[in-house]
C-alpha atoms as a PDB file:
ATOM      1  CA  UNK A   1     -61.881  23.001  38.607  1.00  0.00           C
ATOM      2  CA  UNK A   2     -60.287  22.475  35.527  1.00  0.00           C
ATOM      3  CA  UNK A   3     -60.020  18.754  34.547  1.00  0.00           C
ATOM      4  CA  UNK A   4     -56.043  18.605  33.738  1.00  0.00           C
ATOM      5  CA  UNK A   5     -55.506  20.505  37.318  1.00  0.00           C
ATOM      6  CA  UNK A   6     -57.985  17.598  38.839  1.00  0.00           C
ATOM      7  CA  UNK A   7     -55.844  14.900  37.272  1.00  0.00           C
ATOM      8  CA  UNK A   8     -52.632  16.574  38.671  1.00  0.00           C
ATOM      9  CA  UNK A   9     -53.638  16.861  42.305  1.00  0.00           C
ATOM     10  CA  UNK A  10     -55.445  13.197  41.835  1.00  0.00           C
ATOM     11  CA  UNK A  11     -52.138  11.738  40.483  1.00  0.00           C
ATOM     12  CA  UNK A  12     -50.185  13.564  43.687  1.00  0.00           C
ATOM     13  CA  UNK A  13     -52.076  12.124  45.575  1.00  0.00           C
ATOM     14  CA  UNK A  14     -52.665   8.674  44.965  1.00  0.00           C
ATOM     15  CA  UNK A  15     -48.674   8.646  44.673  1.00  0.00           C
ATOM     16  CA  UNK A  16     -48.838  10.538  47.992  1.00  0.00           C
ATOM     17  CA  UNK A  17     -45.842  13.259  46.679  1.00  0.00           C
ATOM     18  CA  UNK A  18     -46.485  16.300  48.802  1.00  0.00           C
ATOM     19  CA  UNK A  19     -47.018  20.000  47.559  1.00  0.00           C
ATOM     20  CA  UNK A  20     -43.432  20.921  48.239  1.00  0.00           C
ATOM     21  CA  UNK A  21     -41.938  17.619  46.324  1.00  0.00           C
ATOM     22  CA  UNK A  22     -44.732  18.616  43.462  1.00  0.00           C
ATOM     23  CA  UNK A  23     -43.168  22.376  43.183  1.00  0.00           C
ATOM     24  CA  UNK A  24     -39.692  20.789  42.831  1.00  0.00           C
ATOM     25  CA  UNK A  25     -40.369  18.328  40.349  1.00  0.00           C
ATOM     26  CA  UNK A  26     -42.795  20.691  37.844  1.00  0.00           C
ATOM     27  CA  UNK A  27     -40.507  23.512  38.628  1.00  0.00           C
ATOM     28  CA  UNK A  28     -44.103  25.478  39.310  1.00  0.00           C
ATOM     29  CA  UNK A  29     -44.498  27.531  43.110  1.00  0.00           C
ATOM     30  CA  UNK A  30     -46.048  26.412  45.718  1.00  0.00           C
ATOM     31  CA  UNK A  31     -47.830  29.367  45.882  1.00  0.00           C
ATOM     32  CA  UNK A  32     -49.336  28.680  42.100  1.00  0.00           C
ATOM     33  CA  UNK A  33     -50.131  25.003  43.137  1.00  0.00           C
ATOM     34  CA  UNK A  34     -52.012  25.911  46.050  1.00  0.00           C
ATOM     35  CA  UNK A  35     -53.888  28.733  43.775  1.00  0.00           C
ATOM     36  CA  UNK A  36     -54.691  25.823  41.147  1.00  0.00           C
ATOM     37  CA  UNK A  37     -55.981  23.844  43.673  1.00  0.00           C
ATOM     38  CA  UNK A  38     -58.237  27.013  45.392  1.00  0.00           C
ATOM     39  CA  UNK A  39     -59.633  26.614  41.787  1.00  0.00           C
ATOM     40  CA  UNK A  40     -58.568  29.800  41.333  1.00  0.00           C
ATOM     41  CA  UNK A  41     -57.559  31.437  37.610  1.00  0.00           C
ATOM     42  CA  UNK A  42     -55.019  29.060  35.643  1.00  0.00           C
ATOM     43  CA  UNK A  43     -53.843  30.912  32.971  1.00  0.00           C
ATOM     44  CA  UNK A  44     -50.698  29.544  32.449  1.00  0.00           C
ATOM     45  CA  UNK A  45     -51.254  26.743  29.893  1.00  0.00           C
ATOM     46  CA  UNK A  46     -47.602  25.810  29.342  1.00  0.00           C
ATOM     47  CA  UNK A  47     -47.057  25.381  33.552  1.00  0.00           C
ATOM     48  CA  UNK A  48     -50.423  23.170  33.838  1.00  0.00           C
ATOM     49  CA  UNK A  49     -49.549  21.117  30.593  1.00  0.00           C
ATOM     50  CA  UNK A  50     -45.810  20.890  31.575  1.00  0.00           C
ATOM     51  CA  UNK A  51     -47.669  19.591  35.307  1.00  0.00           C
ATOM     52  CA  UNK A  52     -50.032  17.564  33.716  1.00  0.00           C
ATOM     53  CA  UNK A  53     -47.191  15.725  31.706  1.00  0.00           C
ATOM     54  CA  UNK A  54     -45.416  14.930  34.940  1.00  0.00           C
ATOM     55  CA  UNK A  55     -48.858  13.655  36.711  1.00  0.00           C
ATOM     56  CA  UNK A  56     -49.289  11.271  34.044  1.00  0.00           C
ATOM     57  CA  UNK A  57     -45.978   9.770  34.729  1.00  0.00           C
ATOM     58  CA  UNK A  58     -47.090   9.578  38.448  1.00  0.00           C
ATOM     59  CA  UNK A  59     -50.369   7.638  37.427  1.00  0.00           C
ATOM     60  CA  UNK A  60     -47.960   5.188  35.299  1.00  0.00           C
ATOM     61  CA  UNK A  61     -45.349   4.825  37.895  1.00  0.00           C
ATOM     62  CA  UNK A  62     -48.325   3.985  40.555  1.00  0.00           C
ATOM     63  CA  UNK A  63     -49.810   1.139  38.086  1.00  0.00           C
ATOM     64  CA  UNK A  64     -46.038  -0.332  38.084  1.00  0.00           C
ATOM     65  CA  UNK A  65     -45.743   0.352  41.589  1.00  0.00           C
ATOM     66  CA  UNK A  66     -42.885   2.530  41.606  1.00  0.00           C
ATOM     67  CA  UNK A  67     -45.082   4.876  43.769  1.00  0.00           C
ATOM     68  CA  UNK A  68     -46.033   5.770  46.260  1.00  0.00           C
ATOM     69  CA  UNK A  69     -42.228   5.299  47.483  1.00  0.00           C
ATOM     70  CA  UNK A  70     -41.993   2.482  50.605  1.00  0.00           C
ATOM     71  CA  UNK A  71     -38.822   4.099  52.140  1.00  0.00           C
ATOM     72  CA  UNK A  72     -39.447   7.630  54.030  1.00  0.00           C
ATOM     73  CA  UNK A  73     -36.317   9.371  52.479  1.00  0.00           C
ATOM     74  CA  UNK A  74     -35.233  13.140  53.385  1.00  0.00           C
ATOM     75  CA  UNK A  75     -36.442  15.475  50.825  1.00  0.00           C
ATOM     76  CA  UNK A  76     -33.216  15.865  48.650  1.00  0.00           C
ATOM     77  CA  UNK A  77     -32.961  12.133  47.812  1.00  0.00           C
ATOM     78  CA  UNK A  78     -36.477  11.861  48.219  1.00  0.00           C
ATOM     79  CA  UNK A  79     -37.325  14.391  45.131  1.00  0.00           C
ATOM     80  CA  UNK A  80     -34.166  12.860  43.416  1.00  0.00           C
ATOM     81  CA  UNK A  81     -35.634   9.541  43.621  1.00  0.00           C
ATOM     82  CA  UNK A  82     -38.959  10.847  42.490  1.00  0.00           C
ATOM     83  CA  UNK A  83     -36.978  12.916  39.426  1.00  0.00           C
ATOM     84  CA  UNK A  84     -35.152   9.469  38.532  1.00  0.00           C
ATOM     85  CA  UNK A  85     -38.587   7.392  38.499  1.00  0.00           C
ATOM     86  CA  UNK A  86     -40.530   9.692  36.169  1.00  0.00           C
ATOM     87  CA  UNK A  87     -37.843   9.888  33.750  1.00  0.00           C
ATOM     88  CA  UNK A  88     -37.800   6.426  33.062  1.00  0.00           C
ATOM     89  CA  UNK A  89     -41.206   6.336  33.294  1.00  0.00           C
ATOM     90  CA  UNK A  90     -40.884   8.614  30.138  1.00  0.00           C
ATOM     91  CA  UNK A  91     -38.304   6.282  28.217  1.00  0.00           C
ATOM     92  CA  UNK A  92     -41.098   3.059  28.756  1.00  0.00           C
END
C-alpha cells in the first residue's frame, strides 16, 4: 500500500473519523476510499495529496487532543465540528 494512503487511514483511525465523515471532509467517494484502502490503483495524486493534507491535521489535532471527539454528535454537526477543528489546526 502506498505510504501517504497508510498514513491517511492510520490518522482516521487513531482519530476514530469514520469512512463516510472521511469522504465529506476530503471531498473524495467513498467508493475511492474504500478502493485506496483494497490497495487497489491510486492514480489520482492531487485526491491522495489533498487527503493526505487533511490526515496530517488529524494526527496534529490527536497530539492536542482535539480528537478523537468525546461527544457522539449526529453526522451534520459532527463533520462540521470535524471541518472547524482541522482548519484551525491549519492556522497553528
Amino acid at each position: 500500500m502506498n505510504e501517504r494512503i497508510k498514513y491517511i487511514f492510520d490518522a482516521a483511525s487513531n482519530a476514530k473519523v469514520s469512512m463516510t465523515d472521511l469522504a465529506l471532509l476530503t471531498g473524495i467517494s467513498r467508493e475511492t476510499l474504500y478502493r485506496w484502502k483494497a490497495d487497489k490503483p491510486a492514480k489520482d495524486k492531487l485526491r491522495i495529496n489533498l487527503a493526505y493534507a487533511i490526515a496530517t491535521r488529524m494526527v496534529k489535532a490527536c497530539g492536542l487532543d482535539e480528537l478523537p471527539l468525546k461527544n457522539k454528535l449526529k453526522k451534520e454537526p459532527r463533520v462540521a465540528v470535524l471541518r472547524k477543528i482541522i482548519s484551525e489546526i491549519a492556522a497553528k
